[in-house]
C-alpha atoms as a PDB file:
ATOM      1  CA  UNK A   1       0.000   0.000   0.000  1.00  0.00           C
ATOM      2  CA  UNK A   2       1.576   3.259  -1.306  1.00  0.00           C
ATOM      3  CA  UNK A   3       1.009   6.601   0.741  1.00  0.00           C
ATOM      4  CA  UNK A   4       1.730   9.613  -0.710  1.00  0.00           C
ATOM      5  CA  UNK A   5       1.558  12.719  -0.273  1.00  0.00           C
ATOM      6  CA  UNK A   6       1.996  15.493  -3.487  1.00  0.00           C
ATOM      7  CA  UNK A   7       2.043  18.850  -4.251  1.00  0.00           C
ATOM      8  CA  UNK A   8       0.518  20.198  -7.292  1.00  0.00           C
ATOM      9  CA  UNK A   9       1.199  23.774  -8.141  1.00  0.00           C
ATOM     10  CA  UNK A  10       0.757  25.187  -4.430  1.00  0.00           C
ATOM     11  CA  UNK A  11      -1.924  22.924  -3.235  1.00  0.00           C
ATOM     12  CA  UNK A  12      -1.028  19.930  -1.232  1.00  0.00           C
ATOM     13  CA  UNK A  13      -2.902  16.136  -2.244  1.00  0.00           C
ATOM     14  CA  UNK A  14      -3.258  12.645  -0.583  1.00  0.00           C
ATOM     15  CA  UNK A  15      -2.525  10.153  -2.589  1.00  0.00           C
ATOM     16  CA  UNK A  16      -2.911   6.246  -1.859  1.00  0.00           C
ATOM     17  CA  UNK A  17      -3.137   2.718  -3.968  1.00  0.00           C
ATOM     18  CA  UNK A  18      -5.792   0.899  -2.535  1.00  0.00           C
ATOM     19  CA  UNK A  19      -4.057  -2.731  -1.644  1.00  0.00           C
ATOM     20  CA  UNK A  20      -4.768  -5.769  -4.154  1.00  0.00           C
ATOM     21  CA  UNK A  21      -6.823  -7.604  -1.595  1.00  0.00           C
ATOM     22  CA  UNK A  22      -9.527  -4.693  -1.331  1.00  0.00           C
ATOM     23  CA  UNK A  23     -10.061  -3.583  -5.262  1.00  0.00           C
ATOM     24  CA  UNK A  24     -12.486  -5.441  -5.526  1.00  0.00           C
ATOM     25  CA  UNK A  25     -14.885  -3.199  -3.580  1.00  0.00           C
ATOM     26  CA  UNK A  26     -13.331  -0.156  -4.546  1.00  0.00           C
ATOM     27  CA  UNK A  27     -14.421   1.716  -7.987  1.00  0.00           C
ATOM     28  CA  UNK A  28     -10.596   2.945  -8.517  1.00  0.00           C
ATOM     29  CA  UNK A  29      -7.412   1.792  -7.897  1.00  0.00           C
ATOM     30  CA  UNK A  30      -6.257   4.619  -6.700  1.00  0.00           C
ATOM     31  CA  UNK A  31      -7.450   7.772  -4.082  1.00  0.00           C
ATOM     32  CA  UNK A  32      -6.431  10.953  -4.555  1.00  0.00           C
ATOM     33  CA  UNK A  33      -7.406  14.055  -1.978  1.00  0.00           C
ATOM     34  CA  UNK A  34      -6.920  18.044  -1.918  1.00  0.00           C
ATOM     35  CA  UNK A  35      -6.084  18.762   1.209  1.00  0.00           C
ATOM     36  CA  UNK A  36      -6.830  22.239   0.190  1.00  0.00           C
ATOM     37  CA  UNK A  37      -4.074  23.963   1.869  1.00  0.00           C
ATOM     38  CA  UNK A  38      -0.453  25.333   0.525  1.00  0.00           C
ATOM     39  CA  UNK A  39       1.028  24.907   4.066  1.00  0.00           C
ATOM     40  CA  UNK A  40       3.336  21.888   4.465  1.00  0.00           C
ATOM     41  CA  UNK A  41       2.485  21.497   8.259  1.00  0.00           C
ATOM     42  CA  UNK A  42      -1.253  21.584   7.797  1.00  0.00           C
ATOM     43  CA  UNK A  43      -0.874  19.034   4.686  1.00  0.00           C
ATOM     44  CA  UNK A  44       1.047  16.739   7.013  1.00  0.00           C
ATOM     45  CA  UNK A  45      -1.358  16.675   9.824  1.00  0.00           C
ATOM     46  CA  UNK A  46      -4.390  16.199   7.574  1.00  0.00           C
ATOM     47  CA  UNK A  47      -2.468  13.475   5.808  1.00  0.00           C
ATOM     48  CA  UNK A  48      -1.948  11.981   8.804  1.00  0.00           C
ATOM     49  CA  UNK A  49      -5.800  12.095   9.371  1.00  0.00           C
ATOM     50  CA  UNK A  50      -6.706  10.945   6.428  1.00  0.00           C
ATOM     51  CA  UNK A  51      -3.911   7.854   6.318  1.00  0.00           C
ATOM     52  CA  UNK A  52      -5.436   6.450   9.640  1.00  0.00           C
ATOM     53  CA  UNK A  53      -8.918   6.885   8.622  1.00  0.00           C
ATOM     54  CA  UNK A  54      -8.049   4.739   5.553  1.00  0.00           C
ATOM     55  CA  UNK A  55      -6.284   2.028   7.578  1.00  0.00           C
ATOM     56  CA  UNK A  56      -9.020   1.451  10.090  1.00  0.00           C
ATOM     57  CA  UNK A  57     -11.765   1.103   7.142  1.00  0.00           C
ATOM     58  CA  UNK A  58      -9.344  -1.290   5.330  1.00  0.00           C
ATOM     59  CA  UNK A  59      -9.502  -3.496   8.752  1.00  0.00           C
ATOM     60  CA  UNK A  60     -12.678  -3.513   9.195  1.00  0.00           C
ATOM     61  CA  UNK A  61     -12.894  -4.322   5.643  1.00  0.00           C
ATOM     62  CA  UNK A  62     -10.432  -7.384   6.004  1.00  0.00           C
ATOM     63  CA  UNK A  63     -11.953  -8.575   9.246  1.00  0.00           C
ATOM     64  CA  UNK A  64     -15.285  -8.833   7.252  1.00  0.00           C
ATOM     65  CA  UNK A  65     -17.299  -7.394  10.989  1.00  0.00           C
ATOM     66  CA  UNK A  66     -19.226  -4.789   8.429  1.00  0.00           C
ATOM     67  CA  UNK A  67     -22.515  -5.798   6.792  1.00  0.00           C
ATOM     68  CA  UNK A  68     -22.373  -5.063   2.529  1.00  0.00           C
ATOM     69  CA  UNK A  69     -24.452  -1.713   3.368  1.00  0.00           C
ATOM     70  CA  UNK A  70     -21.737  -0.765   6.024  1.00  0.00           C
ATOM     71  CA  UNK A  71     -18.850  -1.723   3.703  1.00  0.00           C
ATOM     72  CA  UNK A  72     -20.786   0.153   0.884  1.00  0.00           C
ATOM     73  CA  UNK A  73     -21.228   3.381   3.314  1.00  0.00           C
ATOM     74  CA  UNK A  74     -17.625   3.035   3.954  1.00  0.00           C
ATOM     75  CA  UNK A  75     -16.106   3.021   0.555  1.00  0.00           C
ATOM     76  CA  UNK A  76     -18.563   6.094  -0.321  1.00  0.00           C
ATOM     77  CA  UNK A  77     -16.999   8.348   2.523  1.00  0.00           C
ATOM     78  CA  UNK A  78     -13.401   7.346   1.394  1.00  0.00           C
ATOM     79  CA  UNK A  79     -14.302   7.447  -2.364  1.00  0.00           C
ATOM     80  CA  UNK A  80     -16.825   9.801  -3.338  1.00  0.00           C
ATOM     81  CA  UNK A  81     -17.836   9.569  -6.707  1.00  0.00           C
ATOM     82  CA  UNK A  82     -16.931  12.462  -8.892  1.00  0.00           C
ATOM     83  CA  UNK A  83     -21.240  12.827 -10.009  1.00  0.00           C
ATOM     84  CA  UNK A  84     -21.684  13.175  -5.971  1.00  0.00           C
ATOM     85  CA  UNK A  85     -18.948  16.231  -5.993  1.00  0.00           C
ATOM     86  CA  UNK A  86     -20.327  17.871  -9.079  1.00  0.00           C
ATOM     87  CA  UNK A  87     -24.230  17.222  -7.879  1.00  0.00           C
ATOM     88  CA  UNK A  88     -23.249  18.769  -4.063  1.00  0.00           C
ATOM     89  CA  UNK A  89     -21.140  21.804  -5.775  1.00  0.00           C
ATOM     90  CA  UNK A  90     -23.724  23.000  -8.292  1.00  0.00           C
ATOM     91  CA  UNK A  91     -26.020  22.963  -5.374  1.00  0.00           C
ATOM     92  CA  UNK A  92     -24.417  24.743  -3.407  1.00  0.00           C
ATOM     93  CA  UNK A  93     -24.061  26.917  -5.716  1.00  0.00           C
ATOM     94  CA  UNK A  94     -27.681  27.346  -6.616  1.00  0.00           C
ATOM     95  CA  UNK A  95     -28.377  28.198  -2.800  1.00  0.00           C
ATOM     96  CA  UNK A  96     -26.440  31.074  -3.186  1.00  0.00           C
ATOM     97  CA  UNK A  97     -27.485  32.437  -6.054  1.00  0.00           C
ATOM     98  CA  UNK A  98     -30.840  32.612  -4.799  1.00  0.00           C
ATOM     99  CA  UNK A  99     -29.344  33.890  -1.272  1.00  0.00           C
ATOM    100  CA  UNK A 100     -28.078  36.729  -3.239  1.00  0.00           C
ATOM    101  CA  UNK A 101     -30.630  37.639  -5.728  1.00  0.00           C
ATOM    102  CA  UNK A 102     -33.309  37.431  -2.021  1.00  0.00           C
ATOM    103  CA  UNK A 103     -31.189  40.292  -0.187  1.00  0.00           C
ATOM    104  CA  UNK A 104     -30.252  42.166  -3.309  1.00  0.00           C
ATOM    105  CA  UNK A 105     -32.245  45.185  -3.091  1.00  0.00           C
ATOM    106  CA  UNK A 106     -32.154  47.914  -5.866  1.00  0.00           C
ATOM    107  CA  UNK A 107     -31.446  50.689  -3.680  1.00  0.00           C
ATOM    108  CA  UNK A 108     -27.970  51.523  -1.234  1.00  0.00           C
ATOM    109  CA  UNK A 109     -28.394  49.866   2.008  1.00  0.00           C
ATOM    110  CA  UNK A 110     -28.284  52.799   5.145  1.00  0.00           C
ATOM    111  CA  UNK A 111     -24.407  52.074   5.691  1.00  0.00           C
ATOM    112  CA  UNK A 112     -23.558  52.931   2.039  1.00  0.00           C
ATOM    113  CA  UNK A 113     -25.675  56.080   1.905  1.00  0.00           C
ATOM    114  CA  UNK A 114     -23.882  57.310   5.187  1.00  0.00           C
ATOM    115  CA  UNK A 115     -20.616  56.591   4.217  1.00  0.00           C
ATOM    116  CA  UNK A 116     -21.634  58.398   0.082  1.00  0.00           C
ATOM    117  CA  UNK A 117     -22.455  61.423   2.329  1.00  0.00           C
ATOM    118  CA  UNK A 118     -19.706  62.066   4.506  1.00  0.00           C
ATOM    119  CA  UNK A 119     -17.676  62.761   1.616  1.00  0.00           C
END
């Protein structure tokens, strides 16, 4: 099992090869994770995180104590699919648009008036 972790432009990634034994149950054979930060310290400690999190689910895995909807559960939080990223970001996105066009108004809020005036 290979552990890695890379740097790609500034941003620091996770990077593992999930072990022979497991790819079965895994859609790819390999992870890789932004651990959205440019700071080497930070990237180590989430690595860290992330490395031990993926190391207890691959023993539980082995041991076989996890029912096929726990397993399935398991390898979703480890492995999202890239249609579960896209789906969450565009709505996210869509909440805010709608945040934003609800408190738009089409006149200076008090604050900006005051602030026009003084000068």
């Amino acid at each position: 099992m290979l552990f890695h972790l890379n740097r790609r432009g500034n941003v620091f990634y996770f990077r593992l090869r999930i072990p022979k034994d497991l790819s079965s149950h895994f859609p790819r054979p390999e992870v890789r994770i932004s651990l959205k930060t440019t700071n080497r310290s930070a990237a180590k400690l989430l690595f860290g995180q992330l490395e031990d999190k993926f190391q207890k689910s691959f023993a539980l895995i082995r041991t076989g104590s996890v029912s096929k909807e726990q397993m399935d559960s398991i390898i979703g939080e480890l492995c999202p699919s890239s249609e579960d990223v896209s789906t969450k970001t565009a709505s996210n996105l869509s909440c805010q648009i709608d945040l934003y066009i609800a408190d738009r108004s089409p006149h200076w809020s008090a604050k900006t008036t005051v602030e026009f005036t003084k000068n």
